[in-house]
C-alpha atoms as a PDB file:
ATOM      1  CA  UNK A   1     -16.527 119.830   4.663  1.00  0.00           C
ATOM      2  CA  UNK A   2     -16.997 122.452   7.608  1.00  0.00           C
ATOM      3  CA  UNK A   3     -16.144 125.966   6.833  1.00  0.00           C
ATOM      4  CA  UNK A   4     -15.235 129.031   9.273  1.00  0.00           C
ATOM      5  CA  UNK A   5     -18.018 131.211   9.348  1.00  0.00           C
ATOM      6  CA  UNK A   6     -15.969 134.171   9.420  1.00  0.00           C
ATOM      7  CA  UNK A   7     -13.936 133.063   6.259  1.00  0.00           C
ATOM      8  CA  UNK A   8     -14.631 134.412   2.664  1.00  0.00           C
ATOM      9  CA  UNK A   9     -16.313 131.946   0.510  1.00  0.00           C
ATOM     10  CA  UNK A  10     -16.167 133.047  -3.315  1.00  0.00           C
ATOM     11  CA  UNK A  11     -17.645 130.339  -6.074  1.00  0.00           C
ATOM     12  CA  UNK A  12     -16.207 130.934  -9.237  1.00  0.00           C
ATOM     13  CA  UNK A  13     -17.617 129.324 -12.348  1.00  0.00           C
ATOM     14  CA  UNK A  14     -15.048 128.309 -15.005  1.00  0.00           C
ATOM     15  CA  UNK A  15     -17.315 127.726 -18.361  1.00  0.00           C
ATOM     16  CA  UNK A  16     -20.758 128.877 -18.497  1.00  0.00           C
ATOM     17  CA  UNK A  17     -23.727 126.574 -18.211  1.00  0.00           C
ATOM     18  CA  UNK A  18     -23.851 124.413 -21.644  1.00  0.00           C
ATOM     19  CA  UNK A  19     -20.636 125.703 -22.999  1.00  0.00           C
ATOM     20  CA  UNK A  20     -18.473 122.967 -24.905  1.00  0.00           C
ATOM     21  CA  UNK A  21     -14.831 122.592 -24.949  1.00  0.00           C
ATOM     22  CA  UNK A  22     -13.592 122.571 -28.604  1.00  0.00           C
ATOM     23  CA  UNK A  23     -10.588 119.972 -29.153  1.00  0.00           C
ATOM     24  CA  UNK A  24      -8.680 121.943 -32.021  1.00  0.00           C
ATOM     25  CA  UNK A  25      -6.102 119.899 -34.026  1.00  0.00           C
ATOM     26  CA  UNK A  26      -3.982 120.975 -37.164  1.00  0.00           C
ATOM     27  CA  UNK A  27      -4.472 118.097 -39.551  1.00  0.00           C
ATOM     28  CA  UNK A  28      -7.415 116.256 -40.363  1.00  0.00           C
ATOM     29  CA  UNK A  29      -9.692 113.990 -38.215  1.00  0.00           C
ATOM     30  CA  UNK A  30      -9.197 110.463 -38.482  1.00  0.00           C
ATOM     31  CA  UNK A  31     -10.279 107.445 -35.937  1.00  0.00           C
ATOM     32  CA  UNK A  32     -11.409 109.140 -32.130  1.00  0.00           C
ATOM     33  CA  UNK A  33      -9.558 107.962 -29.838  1.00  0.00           C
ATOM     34  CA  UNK A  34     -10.341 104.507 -27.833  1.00  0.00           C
ATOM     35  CA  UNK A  35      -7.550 103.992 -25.231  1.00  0.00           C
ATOM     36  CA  UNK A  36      -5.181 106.233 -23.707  1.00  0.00           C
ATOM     37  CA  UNK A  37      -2.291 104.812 -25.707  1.00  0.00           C
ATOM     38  CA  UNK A  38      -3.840 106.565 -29.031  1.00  0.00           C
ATOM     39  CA  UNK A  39      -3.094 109.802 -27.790  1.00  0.00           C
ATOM     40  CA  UNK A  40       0.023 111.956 -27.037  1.00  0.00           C
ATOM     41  CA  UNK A  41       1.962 111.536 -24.373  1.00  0.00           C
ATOM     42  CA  UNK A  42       0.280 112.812 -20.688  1.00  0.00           C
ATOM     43  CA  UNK A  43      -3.205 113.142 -22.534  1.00  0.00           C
ATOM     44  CA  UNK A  44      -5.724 110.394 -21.642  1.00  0.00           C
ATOM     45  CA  UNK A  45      -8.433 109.403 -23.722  1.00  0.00           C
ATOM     46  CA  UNK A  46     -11.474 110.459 -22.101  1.00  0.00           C
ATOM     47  CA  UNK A  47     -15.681 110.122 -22.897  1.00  0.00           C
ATOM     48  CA  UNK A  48     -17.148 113.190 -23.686  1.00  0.00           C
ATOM     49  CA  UNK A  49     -20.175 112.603 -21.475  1.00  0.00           C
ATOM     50  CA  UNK A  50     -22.149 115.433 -22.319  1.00  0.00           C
ATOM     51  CA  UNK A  51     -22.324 114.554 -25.726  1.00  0.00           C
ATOM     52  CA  UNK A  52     -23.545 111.352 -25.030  1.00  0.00           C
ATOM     53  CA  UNK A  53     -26.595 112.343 -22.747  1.00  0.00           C
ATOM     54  CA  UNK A  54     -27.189 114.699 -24.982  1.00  0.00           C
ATOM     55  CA  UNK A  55     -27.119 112.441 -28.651  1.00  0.00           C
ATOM     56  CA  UNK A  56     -26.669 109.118 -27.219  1.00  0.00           C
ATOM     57  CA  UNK A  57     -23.188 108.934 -29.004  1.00  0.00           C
ATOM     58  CA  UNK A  58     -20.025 107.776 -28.133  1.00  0.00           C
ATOM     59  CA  UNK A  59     -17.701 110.421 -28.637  1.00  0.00           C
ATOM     60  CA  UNK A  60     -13.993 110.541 -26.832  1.00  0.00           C
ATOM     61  CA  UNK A  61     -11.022 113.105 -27.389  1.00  0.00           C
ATOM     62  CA  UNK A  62      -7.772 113.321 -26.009  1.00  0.00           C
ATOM     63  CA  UNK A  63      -7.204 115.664 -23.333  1.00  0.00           C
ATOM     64  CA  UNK A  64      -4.438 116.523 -21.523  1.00  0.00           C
ATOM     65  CA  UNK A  65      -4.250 115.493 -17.652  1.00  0.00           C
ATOM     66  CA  UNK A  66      -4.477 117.649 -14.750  1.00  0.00           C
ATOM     67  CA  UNK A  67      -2.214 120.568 -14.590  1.00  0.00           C
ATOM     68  CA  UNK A  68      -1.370 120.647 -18.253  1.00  0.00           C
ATOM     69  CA  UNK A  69      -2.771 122.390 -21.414  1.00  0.00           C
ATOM     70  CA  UNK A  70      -2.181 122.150 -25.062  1.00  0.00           C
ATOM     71  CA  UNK A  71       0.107 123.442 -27.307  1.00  0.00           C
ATOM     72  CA  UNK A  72      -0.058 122.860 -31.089  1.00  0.00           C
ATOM     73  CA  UNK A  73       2.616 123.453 -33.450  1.00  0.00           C
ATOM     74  CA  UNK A  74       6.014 122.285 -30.963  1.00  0.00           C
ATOM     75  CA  UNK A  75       5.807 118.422 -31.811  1.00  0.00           C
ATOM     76  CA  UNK A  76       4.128 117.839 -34.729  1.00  0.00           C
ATOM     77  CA  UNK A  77       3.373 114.239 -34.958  1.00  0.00           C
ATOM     78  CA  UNK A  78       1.082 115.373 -31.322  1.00  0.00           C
ATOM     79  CA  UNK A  79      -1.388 117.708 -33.784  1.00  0.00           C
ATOM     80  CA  UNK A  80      -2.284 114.730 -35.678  1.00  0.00           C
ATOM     81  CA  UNK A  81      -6.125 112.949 -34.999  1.00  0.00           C
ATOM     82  CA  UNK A  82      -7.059 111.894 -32.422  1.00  0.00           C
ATOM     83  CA  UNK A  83      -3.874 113.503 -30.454  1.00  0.00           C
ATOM     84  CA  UNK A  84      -4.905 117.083 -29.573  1.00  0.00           C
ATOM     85  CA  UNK A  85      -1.107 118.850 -29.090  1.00  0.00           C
ATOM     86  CA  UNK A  86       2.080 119.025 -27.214  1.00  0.00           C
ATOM     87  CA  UNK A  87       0.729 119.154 -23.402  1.00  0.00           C
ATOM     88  CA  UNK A  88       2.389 121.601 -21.507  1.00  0.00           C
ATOM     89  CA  UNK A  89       3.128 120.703 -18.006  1.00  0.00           C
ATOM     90  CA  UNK A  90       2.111 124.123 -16.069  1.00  0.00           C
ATOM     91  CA  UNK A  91       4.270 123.123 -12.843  1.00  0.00           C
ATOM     92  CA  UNK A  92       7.546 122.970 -14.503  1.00  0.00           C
ATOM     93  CA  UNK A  93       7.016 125.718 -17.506  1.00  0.00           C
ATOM     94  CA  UNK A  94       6.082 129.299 -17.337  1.00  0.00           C
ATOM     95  CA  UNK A  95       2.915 128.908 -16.447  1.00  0.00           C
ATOM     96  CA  UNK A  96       1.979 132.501 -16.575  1.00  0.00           C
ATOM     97  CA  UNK A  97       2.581 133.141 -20.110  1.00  0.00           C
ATOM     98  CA  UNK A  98      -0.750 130.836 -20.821  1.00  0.00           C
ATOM     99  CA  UNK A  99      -4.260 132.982 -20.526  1.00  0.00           C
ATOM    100  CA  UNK A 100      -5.767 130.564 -17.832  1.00  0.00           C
ATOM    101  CA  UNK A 101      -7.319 131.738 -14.963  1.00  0.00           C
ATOM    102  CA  UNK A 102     -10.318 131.665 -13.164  1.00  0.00           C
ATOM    103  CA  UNK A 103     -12.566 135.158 -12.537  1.00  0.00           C
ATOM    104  CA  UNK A 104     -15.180 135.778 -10.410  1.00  0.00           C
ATOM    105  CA  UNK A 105     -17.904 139.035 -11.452  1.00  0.00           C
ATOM    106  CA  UNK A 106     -16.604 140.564  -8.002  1.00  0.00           C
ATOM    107  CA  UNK A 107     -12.561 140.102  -9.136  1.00  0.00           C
ATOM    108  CA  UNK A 108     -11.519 137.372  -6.866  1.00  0.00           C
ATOM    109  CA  UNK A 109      -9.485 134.947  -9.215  1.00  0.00           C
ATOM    110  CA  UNK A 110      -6.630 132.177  -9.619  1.00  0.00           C
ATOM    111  CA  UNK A 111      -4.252 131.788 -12.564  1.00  0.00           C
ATOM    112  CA  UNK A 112      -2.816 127.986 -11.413  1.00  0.00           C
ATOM    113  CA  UNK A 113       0.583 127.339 -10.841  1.00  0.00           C
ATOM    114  CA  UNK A 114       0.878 131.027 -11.478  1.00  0.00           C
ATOM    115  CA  UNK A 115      -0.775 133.656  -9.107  1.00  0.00           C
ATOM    116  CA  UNK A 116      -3.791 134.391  -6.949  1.00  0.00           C
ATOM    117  CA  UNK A 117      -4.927 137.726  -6.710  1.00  0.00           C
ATOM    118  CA  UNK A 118      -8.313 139.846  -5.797  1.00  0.00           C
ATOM    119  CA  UNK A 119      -8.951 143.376  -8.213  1.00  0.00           C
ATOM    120  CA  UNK A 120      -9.477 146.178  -5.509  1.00  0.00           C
ATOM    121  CA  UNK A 121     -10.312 149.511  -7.081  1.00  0.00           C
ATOM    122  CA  UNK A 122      -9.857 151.369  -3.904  1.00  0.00           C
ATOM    123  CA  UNK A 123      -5.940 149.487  -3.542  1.00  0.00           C
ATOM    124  CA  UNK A 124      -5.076 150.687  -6.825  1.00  0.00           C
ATOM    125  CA  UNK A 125      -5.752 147.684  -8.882  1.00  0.00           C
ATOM    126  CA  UNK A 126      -4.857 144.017  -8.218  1.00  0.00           C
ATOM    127  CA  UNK A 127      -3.936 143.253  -5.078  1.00  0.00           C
ATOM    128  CA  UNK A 128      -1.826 140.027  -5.043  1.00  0.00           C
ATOM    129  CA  UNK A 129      -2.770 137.158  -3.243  1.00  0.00           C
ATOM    130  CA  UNK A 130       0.487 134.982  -3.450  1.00  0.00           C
ATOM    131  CA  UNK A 131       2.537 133.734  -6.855  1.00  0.00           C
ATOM    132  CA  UNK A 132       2.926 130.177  -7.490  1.00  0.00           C
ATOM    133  CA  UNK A 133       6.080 128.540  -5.464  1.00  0.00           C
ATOM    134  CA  UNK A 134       5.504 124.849  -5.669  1.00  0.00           C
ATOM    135  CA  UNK A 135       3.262 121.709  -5.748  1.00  0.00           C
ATOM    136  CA  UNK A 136       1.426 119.688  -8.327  1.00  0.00           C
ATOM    137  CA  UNK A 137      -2.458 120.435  -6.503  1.00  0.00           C
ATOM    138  CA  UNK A 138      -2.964 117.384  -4.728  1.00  0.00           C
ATOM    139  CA  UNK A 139      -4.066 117.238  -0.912  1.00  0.00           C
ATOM    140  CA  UNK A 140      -0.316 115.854  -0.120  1.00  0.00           C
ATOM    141  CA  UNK A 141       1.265 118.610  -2.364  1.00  0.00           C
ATOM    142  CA  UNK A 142      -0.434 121.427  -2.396  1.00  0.00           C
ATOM    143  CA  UNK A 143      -0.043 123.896  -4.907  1.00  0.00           C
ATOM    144  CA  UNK A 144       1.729 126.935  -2.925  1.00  0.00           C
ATOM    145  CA  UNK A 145       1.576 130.589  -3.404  1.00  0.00           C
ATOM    146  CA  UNK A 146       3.394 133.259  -1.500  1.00  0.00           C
ATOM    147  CA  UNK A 147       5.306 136.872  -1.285  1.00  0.00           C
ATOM    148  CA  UNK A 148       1.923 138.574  -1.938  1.00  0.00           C
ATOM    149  CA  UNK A 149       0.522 142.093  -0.955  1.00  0.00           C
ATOM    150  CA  UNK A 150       0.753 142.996   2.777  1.00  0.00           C
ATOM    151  CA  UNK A 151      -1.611 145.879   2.939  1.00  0.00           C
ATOM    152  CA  UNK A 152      -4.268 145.862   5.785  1.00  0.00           C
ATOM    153  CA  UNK A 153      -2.484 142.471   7.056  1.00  0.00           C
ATOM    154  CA  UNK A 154      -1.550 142.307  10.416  1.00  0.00           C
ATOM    155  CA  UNK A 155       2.252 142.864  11.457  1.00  0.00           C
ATOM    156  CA  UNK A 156       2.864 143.557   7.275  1.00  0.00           C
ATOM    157  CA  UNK A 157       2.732 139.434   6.479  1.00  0.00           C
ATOM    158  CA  UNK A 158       2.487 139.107   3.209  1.00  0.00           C
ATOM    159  CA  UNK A 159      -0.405 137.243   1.454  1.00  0.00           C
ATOM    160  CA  UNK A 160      -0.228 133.959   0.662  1.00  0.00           C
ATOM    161  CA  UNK A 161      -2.242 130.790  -0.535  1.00  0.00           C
ATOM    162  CA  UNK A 162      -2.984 127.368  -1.342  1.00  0.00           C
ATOM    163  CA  UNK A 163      -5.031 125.258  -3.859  1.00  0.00           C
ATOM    164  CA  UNK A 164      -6.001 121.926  -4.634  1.00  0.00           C
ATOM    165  CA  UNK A 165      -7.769 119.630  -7.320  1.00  0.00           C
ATOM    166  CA  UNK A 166     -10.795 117.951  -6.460  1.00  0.00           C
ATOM    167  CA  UNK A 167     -13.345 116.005  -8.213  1.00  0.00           C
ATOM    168  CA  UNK A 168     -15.741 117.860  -9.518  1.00  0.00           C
ATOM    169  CA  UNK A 169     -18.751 115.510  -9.238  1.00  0.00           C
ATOM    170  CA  UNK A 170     -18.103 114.413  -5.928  1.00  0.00           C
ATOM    171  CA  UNK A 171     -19.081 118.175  -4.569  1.00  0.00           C
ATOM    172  CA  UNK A 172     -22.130 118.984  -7.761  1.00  0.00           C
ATOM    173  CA  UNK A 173     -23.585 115.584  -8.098  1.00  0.00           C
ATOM    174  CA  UNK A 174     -23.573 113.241 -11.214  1.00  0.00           C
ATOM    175  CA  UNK A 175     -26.045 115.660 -13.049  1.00  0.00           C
ATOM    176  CA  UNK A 176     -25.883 117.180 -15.356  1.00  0.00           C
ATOM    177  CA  UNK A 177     -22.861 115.901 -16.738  1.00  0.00           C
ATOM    178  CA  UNK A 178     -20.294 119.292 -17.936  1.00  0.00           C
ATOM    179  CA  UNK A 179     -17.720 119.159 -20.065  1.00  0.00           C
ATOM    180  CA  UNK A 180     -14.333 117.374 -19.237  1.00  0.00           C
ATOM    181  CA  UNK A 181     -12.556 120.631 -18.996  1.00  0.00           C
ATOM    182  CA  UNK A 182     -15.303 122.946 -16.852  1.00  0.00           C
ATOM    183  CA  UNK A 183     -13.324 123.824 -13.730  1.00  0.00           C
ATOM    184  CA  UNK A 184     -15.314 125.477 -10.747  1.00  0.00           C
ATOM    185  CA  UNK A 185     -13.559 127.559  -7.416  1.00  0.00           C
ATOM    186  CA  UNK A 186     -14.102 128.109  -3.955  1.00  0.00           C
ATOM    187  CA  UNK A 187     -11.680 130.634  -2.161  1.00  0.00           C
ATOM    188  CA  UNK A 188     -11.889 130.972   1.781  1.00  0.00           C
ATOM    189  CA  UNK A 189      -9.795 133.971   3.337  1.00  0.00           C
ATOM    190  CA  UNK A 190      -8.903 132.001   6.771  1.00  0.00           C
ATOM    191  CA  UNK A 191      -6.697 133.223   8.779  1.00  0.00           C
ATOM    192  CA  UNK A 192      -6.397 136.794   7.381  1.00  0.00           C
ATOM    193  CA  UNK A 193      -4.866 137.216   4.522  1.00  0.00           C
ATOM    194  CA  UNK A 194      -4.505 133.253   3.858  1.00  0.00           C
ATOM    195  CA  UNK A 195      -6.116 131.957   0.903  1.00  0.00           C
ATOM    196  CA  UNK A 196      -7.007 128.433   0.209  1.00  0.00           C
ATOM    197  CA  UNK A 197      -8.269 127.657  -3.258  1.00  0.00           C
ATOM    198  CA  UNK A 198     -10.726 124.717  -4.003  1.00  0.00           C
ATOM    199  CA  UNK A 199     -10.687 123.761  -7.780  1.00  0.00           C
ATOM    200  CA  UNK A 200     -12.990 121.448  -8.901  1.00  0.00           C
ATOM    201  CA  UNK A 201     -12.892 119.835 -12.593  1.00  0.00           C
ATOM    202  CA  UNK A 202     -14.083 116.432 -14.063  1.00  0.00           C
ATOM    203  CA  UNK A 203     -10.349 115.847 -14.476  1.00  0.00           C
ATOM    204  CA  UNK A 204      -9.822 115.230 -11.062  1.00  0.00           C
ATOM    205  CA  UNK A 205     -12.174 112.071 -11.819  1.00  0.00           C
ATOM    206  CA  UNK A 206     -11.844 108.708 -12.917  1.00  0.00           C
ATOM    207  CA  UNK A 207     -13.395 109.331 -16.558  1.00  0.00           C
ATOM    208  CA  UNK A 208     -10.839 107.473 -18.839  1.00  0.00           C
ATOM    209  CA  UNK A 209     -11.885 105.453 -21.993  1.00  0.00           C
ATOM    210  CA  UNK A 210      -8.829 103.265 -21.657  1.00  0.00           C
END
């Protein structure tokens, strides 16, 4: 992948190195999951891989797919083992009243399928990089993000961006393996005040059990 020169490049990291994703459930464990038919609906039953380099135990837990995140306590017979909770489908709920976003040290960040934005002390605060319009985060539908801040843009256009999943081993390499749910960022300002978003997760992978 080339990149402009001129364009800002801003790598976000999602979980810190080592740090696990905690499947939480409301009732007991029973049997893990082995195919993706043992958990709720739009989950897939995936291997956690870090667990096994690290134990040399198979492990698996049901995780939501792409663009979704868990909810417990809406259908109940979803917080039972080895089904993790109701998955919420970000692209056609209110995305934005769910604490997920992405933060870089220097401010830059992405909520998906909610806003983009960039914290500028001297601009008063957060300066807003687009809000979520449309589009699931694939290369042929693009998650889009518009109507944001026009200051220091030329002829007052306002800001706006665009993201997309990718795999995340394809652009880190095989190892070390990270847990299913880590989820890295590049951001590239090209042309001004046009932001395109480059989110990279395991998720985006072919890591089924099932």
């Amino acid at each position: 992948m080339k990149w402009n020169l001129l364009a800002l490049l801003i790598f976000v990291s999602f979980f810190t190195p080592g740090q696990q994703f905690t499947v939480k459930t409301t009732v007991a464990a029973g049997p893990m999951c082995k195919v993706d038919t043992d958990c709720q609906e739009n989950a897939y039953c995936f291997l956690d891989e870090v667990h096994l380099q690290n134990t040399g135990e198979h492990k698996a837990d049901c995780i939501c797919k792409i663009g979704m995140l868990t909810e417990l306590g809406r259908n109940p017979s979803d917080d039972v083992y080895p089904k993790t909770g109701y998955c919420v489908d970000l692209a056609v709920e209110d995305a934005c009243k769910f604490d997920y976003c992405i933060v870089s040290s220097d401010g830059w960040g992405i909520c998906p399928y909610c806003k983009v934005f960039k914290y500028h002390e001297d601009l008063g605060g957060e300066l807003s990089l687009g809000k979520y319009v449309q589009g699931r985060g694939s290369l042929d539908d693009p998650q889009i993000y518009s109507e944001g801040d026009s200051v220091k843009c030329e002829n007052s256009a306002k800001r706006s961006s665009k993201a997309v999943w990718y795999c995340y081993y394809s652009v880190f390499g095989e190892n070390p393996k990270v847990p299913v749910q880590t989820l890295d960022m590049y951001l590239i300002e090209d042309p001004q005040c046009h932001y395109n978003a480059y989110l990279y997760t395991p998720l985006a992978c072919d890591m089924t059990v099932g």
